[in-house]
Protein backbone atom coordinates (compact mmCIF):
# COMPACT_ATOMS: atom_id res chain seq x y z
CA UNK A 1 10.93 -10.82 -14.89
CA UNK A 2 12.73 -8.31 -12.52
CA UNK A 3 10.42 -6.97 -9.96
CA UNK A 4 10.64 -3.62 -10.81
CA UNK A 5 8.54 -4.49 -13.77
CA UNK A 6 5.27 -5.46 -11.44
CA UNK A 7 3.10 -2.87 -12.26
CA UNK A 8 1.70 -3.38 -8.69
CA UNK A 9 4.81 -2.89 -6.96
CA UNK A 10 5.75 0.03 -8.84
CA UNK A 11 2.14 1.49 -8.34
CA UNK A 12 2.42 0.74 -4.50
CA UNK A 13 5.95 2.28 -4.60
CA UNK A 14 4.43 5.33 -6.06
CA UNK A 15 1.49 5.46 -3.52
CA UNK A 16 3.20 5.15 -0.11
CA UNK A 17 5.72 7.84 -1.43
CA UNK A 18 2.93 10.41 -2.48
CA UNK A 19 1.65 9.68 1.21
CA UNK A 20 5.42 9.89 2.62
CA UNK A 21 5.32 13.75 0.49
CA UNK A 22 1.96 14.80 2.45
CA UNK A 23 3.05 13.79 5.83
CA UNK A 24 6.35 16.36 5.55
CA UNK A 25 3.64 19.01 6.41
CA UNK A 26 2.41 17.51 9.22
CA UNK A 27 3.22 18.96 12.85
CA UNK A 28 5.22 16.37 15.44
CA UNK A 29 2.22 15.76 17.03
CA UNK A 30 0.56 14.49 13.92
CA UNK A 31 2.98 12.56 12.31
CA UNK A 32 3.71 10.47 15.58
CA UNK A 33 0.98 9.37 16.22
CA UNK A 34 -1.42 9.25 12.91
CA UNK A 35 1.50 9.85 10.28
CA UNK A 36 3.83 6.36 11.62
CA UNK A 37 0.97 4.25 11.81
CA UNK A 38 -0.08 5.12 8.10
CA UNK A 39 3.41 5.48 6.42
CA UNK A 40 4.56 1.89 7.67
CA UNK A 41 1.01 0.30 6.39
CA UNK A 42 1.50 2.08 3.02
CA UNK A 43 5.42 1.50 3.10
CA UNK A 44 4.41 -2.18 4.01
CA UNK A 45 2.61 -3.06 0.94
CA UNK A 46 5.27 -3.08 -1.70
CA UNK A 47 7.59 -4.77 1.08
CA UNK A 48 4.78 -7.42 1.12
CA UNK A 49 5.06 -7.66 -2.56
CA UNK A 50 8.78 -7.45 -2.77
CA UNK A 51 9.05 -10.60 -0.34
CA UNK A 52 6.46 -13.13 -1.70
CA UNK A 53 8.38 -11.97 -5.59
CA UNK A 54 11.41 -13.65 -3.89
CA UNK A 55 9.89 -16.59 -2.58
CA UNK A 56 10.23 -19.75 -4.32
CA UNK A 57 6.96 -21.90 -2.80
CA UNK A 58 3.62 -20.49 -4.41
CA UNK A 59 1.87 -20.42 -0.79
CA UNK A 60 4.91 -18.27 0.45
CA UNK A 61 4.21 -16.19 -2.62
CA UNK A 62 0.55 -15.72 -1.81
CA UNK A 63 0.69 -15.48 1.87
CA UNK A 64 3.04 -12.16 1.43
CA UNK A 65 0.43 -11.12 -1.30
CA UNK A 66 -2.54 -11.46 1.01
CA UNK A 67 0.24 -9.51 3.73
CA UNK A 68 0.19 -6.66 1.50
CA UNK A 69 -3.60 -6.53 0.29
CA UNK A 70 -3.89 -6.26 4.31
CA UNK A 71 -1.41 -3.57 4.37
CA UNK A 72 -3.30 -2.01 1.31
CA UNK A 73 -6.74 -1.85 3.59
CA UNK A 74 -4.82 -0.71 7.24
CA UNK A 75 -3.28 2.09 4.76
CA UNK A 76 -7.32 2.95 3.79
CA UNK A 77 -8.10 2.98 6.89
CA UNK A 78 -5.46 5.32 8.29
CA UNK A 79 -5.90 7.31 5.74
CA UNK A 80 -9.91 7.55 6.82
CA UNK A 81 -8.71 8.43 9.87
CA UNK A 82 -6.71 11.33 8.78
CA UNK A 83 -9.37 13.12 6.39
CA UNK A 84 -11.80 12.66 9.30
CA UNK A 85 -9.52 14.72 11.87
CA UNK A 86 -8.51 16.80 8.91
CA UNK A 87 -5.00 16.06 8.38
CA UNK A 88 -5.84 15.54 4.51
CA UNK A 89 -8.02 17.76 2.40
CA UNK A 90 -10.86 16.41 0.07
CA UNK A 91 -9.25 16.39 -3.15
CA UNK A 92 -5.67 14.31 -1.64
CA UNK A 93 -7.99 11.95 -0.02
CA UNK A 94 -9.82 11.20 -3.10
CA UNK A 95 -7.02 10.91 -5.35
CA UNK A 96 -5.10 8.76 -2.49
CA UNK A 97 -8.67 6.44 -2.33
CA UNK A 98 -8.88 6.21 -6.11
CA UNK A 99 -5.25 4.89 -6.20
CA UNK A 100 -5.62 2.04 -3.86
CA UNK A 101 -8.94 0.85 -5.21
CA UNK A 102 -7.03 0.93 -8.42
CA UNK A 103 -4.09 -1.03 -6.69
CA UNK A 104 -6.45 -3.49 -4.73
CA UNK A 105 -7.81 -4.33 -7.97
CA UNK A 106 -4.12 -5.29 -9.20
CA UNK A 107 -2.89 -7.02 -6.71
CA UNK A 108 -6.11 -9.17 -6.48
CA UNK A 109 -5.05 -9.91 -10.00
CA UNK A 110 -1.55 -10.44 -9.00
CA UNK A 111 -2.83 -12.98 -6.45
CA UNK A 112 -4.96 -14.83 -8.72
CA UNK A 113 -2.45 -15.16 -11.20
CA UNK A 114 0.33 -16.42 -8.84
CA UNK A 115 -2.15 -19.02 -7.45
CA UNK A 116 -3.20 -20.13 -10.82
CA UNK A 117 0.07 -20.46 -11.82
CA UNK A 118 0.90 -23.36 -9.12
């Protein structure tokens, strides 16, 4: 299996660059300090994913894995932070939060899979 064909990393792929496409708006002010924090959490999941998929030891796996479900929450959290100043309208931020519950949910499947697998 290539990794490309992980739903999860293509679905985190998709995520961080729908983020990466609302933060072009954003002033310099913004996107330094709000904007860098969120894009490298959300950029950081599927690089999570990317490096336990090319690790050969199941707890190197799994470690990245629980690196990226980390990343997934920081990414939540930043994005909190940006509705609440009102960087993000209603209907972005629920369609962003609805796509990494749906991811959380995959990559805790991802996770259980990998460690059942060992």
């Amino acid at each position: 299996m290539k990794l490309e064909e992980l739903n999860v990393y293509t679905d985190s792929m998709e995520l961080a660059d729908s983020i990466w496409n609302i933060l072009q708006d954003w002033d310099y002010f913004h996107k330094d300090t709000i904007g860098k924090q969120l894009i490298r959490a959300a950029d950081s999941i599927a690089a999570n994913i990317s490096e336990g998929f090319g690790r050969y030891h199941f707890r190197d796996k799994t470690n990245f894995l629980y690196f990226s479900r980390g990343s997934l929450f920081e990414t939540k959290t930043w994005l909190t932070k940006a509705f609440r100043r009102k960087l993000i309208d209603n209907k972005a931020y629920s369609n962003l939060l609805e796509r990494i519950d749906a991811l959380g949910v995959k990559l805790n499947n991802y996770i259980n899979s990998t460690r059942s697998n060992s």
